[in-house]
N, C-alpha and C. Protein backbone atom coordinates (compact mmCIF):
# COMPACT_ATOMS: atom_id res chain seq x y z
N UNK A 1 -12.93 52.99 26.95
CA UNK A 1 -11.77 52.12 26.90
C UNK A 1 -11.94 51.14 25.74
N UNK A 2 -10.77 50.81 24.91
CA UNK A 2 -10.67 50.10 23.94
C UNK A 2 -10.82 48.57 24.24
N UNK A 3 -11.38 47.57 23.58
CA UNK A 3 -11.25 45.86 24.10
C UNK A 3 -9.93 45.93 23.02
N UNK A 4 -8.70 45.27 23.81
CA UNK A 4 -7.28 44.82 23.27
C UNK A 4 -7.09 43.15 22.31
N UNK A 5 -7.95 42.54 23.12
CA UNK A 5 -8.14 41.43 22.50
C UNK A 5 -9.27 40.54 22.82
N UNK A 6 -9.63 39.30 21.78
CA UNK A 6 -10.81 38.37 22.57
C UNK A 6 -10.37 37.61 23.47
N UNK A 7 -10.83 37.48 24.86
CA UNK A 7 -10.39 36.21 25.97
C UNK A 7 -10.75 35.08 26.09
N UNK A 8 -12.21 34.78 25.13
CA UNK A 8 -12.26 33.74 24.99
C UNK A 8 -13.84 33.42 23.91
N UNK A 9 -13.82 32.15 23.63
CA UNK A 9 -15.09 32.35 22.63
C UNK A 9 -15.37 30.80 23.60
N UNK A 10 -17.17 31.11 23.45
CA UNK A 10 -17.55 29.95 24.20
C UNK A 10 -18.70 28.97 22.94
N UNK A 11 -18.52 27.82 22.93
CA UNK A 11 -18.99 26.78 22.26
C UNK A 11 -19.70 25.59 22.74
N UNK A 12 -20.37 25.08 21.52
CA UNK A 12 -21.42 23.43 22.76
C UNK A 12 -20.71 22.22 22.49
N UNK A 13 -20.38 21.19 22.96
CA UNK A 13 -19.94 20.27 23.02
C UNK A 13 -20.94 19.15 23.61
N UNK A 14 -21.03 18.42 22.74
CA UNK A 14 -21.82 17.44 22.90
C UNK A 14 -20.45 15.63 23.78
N UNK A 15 -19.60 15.74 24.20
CA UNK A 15 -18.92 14.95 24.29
C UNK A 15 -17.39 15.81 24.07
N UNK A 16 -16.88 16.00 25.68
CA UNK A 16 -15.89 16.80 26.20
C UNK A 16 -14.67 16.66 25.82
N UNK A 17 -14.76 14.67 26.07
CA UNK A 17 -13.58 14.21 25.65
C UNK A 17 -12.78 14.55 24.14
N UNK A 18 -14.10 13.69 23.38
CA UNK A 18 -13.65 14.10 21.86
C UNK A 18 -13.78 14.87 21.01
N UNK A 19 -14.54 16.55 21.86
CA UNK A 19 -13.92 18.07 21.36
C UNK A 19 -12.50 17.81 21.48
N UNK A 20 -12.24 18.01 22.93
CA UNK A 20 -11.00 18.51 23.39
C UNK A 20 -9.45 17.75 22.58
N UNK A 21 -9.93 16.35 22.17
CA UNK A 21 -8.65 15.99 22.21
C UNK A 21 -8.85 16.38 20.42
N UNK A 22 -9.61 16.89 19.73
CA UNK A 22 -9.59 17.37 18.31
C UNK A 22 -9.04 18.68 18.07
N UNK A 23 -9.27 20.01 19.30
CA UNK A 23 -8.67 20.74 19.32
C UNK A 23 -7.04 20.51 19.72
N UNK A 24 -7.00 19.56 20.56
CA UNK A 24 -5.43 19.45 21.12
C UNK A 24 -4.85 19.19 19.43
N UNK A 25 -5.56 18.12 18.56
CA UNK A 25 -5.00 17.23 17.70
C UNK A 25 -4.50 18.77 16.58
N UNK A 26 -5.50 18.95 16.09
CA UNK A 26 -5.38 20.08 14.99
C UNK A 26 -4.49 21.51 15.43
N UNK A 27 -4.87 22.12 16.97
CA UNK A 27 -4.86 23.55 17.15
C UNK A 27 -3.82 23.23 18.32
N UNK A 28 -3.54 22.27 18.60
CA UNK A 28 -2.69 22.49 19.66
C UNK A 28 -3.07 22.58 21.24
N UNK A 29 -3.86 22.90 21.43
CA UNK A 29 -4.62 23.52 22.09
C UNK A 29 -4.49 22.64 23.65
N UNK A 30 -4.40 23.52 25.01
CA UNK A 30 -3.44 22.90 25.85
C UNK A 30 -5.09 22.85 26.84
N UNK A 31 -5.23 21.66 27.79
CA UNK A 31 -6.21 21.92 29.24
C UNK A 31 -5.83 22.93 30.03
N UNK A 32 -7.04 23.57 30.62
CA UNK A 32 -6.61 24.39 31.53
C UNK A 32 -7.78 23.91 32.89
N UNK A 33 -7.47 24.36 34.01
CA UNK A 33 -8.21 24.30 35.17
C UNK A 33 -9.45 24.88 34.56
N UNK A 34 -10.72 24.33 34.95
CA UNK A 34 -11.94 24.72 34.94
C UNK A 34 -13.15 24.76 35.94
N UNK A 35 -13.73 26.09 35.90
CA UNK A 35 -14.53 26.23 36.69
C UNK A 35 -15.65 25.30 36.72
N UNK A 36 -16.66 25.01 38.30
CA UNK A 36 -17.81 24.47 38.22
C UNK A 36 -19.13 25.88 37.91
N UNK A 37 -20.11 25.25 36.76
CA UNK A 37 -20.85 26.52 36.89
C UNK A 37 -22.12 25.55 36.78
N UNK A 38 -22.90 26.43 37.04
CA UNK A 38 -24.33 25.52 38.13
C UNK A 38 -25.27 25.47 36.53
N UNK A 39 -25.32 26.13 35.65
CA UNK A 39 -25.89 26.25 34.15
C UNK A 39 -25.17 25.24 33.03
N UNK A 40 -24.37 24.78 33.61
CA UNK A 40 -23.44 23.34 32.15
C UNK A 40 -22.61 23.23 32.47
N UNK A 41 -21.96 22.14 32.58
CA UNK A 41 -20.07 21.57 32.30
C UNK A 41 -19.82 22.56 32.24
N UNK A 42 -18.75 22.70 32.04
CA UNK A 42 -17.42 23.67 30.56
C UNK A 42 -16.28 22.90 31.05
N UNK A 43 -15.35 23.26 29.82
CA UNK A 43 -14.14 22.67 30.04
C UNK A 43 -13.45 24.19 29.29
N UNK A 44 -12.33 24.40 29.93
CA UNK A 44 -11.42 25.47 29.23
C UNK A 44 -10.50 25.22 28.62
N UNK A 45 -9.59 25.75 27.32
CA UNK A 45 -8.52 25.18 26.71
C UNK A 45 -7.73 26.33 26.32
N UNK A 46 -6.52 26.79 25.98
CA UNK A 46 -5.78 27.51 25.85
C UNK A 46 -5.51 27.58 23.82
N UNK A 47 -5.66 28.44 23.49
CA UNK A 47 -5.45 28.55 22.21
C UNK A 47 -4.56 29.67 21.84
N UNK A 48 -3.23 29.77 21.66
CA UNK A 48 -2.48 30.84 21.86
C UNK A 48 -2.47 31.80 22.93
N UNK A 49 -3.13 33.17 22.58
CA UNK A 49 -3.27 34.09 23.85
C UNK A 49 -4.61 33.93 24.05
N UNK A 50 -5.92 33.54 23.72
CA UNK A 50 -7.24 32.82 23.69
C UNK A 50 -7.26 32.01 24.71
N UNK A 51 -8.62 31.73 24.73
CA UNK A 51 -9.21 30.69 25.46
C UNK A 51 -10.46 30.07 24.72
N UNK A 52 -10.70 28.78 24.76
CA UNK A 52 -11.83 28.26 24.12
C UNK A 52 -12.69 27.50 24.93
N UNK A 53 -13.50 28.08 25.44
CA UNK A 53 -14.95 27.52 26.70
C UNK A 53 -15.33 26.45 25.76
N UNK A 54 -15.46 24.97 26.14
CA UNK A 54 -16.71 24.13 25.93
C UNK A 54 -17.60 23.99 26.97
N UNK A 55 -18.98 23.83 26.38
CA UNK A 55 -20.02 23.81 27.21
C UNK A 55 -20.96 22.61 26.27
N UNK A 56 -21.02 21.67 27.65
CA UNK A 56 -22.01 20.72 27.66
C UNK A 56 -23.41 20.72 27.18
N UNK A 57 -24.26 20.91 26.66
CA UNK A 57 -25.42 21.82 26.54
C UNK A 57 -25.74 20.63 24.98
N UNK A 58 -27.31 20.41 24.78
CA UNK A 58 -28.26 19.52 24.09
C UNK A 58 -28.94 20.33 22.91
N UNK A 59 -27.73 21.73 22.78
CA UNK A 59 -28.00 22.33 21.23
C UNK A 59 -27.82 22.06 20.66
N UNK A 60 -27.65 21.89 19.12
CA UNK A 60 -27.58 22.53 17.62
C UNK A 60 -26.20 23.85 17.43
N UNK A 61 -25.55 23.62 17.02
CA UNK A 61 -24.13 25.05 17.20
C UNK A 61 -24.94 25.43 15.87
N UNK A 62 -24.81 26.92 15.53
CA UNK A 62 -25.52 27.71 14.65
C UNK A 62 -24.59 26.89 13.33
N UNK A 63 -25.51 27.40 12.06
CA UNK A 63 -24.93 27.10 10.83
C UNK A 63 -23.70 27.80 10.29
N UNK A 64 -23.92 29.44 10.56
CA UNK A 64 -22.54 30.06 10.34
C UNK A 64 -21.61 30.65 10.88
N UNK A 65 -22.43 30.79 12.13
CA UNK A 65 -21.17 31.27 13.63
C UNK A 65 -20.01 30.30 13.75
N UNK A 66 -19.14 31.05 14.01
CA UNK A 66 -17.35 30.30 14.03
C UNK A 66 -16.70 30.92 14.38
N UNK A 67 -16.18 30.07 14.83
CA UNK A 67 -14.72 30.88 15.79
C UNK A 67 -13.54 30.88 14.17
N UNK A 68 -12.60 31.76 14.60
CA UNK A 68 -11.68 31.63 13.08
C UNK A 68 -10.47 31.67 13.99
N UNK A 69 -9.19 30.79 13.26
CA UNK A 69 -7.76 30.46 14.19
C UNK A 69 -6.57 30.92 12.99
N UNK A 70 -5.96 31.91 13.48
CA UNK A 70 -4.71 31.85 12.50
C UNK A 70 -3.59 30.41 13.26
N UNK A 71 -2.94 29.94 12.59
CA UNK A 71 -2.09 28.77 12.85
C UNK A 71 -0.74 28.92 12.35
N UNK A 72 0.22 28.44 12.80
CA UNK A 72 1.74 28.40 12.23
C UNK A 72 1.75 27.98 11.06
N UNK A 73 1.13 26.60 10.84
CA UNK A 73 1.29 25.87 9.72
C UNK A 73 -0.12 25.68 9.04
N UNK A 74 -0.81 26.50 8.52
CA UNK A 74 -2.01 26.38 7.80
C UNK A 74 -1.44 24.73 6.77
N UNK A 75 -0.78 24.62 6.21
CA UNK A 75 -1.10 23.51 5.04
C UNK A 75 -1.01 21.93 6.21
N UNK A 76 -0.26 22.27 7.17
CA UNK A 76 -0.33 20.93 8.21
C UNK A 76 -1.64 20.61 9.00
N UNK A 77 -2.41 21.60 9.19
CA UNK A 77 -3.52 22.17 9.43
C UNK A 77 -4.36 21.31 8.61
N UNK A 78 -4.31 21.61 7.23
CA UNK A 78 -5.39 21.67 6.31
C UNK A 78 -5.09 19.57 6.16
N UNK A 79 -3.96 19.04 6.12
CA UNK A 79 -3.60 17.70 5.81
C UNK A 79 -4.28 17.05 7.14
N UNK A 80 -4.46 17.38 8.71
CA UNK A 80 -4.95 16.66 9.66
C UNK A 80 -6.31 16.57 9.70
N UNK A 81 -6.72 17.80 9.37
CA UNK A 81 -7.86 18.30 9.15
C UNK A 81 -8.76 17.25 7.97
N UNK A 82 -7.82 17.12 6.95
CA UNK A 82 -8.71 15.88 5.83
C UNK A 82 -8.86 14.90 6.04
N UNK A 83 -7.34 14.35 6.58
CA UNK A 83 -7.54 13.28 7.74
C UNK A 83 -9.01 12.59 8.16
N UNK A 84 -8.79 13.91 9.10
CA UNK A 84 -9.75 13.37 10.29
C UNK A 84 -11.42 13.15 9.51
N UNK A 85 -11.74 14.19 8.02
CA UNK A 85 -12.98 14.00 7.72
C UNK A 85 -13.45 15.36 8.45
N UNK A 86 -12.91 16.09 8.85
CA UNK A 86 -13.17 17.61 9.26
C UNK A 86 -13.81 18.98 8.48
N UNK A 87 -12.97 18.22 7.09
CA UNK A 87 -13.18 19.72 5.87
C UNK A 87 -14.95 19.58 5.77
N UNK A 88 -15.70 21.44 5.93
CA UNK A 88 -16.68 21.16 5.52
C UNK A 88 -17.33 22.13 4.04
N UNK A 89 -17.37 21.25 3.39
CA UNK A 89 -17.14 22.17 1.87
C UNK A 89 -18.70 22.45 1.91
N UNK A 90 -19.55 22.52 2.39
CA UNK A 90 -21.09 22.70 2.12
C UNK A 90 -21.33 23.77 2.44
N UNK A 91 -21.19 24.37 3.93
CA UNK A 91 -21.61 25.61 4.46
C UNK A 91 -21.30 26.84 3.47
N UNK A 92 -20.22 27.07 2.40
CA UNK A 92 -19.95 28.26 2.10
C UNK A 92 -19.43 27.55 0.50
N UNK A 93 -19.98 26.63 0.55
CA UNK A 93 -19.70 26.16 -1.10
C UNK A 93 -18.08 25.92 -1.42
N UNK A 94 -18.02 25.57 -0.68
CA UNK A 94 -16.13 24.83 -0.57
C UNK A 94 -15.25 24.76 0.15
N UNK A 95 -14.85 24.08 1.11
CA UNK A 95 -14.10 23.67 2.29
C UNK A 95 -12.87 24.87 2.22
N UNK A 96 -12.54 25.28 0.89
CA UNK A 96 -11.57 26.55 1.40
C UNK A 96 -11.55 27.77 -0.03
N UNK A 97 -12.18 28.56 0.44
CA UNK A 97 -11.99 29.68 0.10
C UNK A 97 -10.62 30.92 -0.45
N UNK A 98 -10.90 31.42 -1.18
CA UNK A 98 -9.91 32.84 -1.41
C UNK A 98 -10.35 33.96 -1.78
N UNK A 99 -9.84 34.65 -1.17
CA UNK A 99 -10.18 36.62 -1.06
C UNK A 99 -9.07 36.97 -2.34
N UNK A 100 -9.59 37.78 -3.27
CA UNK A 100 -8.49 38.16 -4.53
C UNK A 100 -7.61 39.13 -3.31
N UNK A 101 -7.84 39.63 -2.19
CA UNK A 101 -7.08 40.64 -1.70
C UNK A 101 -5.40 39.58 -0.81
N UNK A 102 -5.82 38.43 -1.46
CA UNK A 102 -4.28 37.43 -0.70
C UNK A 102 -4.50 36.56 0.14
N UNK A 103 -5.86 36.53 0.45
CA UNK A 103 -5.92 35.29 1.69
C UNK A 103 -6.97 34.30 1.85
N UNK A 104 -6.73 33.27 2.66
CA UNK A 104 -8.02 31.92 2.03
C UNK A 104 -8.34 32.24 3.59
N UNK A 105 -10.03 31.11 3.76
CA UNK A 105 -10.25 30.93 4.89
C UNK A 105 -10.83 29.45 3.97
N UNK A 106 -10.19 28.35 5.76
CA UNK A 106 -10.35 26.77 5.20
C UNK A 106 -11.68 26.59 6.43
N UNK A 107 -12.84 26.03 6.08
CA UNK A 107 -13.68 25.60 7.31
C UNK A 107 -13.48 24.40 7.36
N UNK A 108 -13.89 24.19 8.60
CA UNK A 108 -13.71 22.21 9.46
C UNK A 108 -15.51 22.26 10.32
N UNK A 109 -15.58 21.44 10.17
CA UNK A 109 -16.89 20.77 11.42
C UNK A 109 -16.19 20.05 12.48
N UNK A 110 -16.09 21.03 13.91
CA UNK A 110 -15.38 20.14 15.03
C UNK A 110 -16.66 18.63 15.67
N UNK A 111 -16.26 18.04 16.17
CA UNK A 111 -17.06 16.90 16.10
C UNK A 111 -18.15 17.07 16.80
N UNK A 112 -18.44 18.47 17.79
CA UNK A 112 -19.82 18.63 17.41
C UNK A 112 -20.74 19.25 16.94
N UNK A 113 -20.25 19.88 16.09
CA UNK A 113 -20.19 20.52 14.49
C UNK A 113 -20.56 21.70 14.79
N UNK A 114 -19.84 22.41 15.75
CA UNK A 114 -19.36 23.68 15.35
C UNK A 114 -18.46 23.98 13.97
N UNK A 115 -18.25 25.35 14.08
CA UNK A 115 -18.13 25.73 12.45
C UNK A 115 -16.72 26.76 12.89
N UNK A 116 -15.79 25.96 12.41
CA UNK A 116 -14.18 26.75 12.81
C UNK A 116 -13.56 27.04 11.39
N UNK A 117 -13.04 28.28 11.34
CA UNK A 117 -12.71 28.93 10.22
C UNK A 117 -11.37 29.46 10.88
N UNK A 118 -10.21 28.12 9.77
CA UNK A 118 -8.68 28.21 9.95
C UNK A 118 -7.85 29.64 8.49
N UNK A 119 -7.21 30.56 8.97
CA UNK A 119 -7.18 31.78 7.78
C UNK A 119 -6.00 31.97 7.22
N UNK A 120 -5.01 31.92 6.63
CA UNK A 120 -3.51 32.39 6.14
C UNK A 120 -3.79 33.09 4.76
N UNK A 121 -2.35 33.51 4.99
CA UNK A 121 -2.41 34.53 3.54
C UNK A 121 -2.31 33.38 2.39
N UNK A 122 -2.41 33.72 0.81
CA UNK A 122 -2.71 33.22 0.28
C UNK A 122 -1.27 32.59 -0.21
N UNK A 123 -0.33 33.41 -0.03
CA UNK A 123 1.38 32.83 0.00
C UNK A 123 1.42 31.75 0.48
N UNK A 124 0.67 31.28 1.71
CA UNK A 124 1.61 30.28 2.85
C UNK A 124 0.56 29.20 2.29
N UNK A 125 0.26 28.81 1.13
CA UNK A 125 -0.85 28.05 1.09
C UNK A 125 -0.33 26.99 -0.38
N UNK A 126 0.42 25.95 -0.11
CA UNK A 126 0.71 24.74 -0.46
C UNK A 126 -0.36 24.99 -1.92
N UNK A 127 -0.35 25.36 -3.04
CA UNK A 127 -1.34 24.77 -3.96
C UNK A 127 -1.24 23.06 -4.47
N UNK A 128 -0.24 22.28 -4.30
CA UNK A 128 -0.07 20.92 -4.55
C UNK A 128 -1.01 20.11 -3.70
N UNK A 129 -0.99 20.71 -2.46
CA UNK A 129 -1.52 19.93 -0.78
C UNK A 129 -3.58 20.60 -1.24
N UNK A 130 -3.44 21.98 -1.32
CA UNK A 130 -5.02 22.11 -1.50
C UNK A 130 -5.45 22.65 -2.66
N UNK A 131 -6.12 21.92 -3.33
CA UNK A 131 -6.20 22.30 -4.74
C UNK A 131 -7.52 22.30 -5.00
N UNK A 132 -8.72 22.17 -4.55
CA UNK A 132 -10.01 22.73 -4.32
C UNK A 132 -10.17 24.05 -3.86
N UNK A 133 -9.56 24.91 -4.15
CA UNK A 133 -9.68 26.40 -3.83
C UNK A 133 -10.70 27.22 -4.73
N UNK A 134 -12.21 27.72 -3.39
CA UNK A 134 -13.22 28.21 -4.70
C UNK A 134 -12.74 29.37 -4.48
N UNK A 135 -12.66 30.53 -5.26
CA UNK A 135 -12.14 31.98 -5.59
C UNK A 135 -13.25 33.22 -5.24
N UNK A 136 -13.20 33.62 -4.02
CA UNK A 136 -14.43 34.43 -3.47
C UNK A 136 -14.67 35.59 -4.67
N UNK A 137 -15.51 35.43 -5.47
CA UNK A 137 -15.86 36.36 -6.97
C UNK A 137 -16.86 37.78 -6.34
N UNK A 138 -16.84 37.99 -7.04
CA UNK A 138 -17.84 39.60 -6.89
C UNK A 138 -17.15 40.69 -5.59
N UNK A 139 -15.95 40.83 -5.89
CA UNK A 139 -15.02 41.52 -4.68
C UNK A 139 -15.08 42.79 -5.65
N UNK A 140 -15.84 44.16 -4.96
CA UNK A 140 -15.51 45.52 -6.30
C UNK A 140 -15.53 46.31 -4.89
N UNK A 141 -14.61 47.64 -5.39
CA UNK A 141 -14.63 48.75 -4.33
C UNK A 141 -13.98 48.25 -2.84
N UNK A 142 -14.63 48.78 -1.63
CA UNK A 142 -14.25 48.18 -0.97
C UNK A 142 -13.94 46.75 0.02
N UNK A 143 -14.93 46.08 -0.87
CA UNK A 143 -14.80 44.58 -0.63
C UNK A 143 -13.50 44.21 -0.95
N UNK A 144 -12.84 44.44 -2.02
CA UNK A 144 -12.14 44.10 -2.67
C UNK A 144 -10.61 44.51 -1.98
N UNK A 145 -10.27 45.30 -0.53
CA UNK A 145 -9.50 45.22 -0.11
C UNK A 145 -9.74 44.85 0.50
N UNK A 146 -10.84 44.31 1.16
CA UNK A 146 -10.73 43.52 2.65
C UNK A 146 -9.72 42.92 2.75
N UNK A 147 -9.44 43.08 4.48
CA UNK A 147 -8.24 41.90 4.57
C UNK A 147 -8.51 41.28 6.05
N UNK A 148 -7.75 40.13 5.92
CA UNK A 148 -7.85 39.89 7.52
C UNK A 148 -6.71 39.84 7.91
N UNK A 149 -5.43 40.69 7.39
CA UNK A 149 -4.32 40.81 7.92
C UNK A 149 -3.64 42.39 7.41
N UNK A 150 -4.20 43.35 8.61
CA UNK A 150 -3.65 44.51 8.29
C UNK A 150 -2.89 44.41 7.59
């Protein structure tokens, strides 16, 4: 049997409150009822047809694991996001990226620095609003069609 879609991606949260209300702020992102589990907190949140587990837990979130969010409005996205002090241009050598095949990916550090990777085609992308765009180079053969939008 085929998996149809992801149901949910689970993450650490060091402070429940001010994950959650950063995802509400940026992603929209709605409370949902949450289970008690005898191994950490969690809190659940609704992210389109998704779900996004926080879990309480006295880790370290990895350096390049990330959840990635397509969004309605990537450039409204990318303006709350600067805002807040979110953009993280270090991990991948520039807060937002481009694929020559049409599409950027923008990273953020959620506040407890997990590593979220927001994606649109390269059309829907304001060049006035983001103009630090590093140009993903050495794309030959089949790199070079990758896409993240059939």
């Amino acid at each position: 049997m085929d998996g149809v879609r992801v149901n949910h991606v689970s993450i650490v949260s060091d402070d429940f409150e001010r994950s959650i209300r950063w995802y509400e702020e940026l992603f929209g992102a709605e409370r949902l009822p949450s289970p008690d589990f005898p191994e950490a907190p969690v809190k659940w949140l609704r992210l389109g047809a998704s779900q996004l587990h926080l879990f309480q837990r006295d880790i370290a979130p990895p350096t390049y694991h990330h959840l990635a969010l397509d969004v309605p409005d990537f450039n409204e996205v990318y303006r709350r996001a600067q805002a807040l002090g979110a953009l993280d241009p270090k991990t991948f050598d520039g807060a937002v990226r481009e694929h020559p095949a049409g599409w950027v990916q923008l990273y953020l550090r959620d506040p407890s620095g997990n590593l979220v990777e927001v994606d649109a085609r390269s059309e829907d992308v304001d060049r006035s609003l983001v103009t630090e765009i590093v140009p993903l180079t050495g794309q030959e053969g089949e790199a070079a069609r990758a896409s993240l939008y059939a």
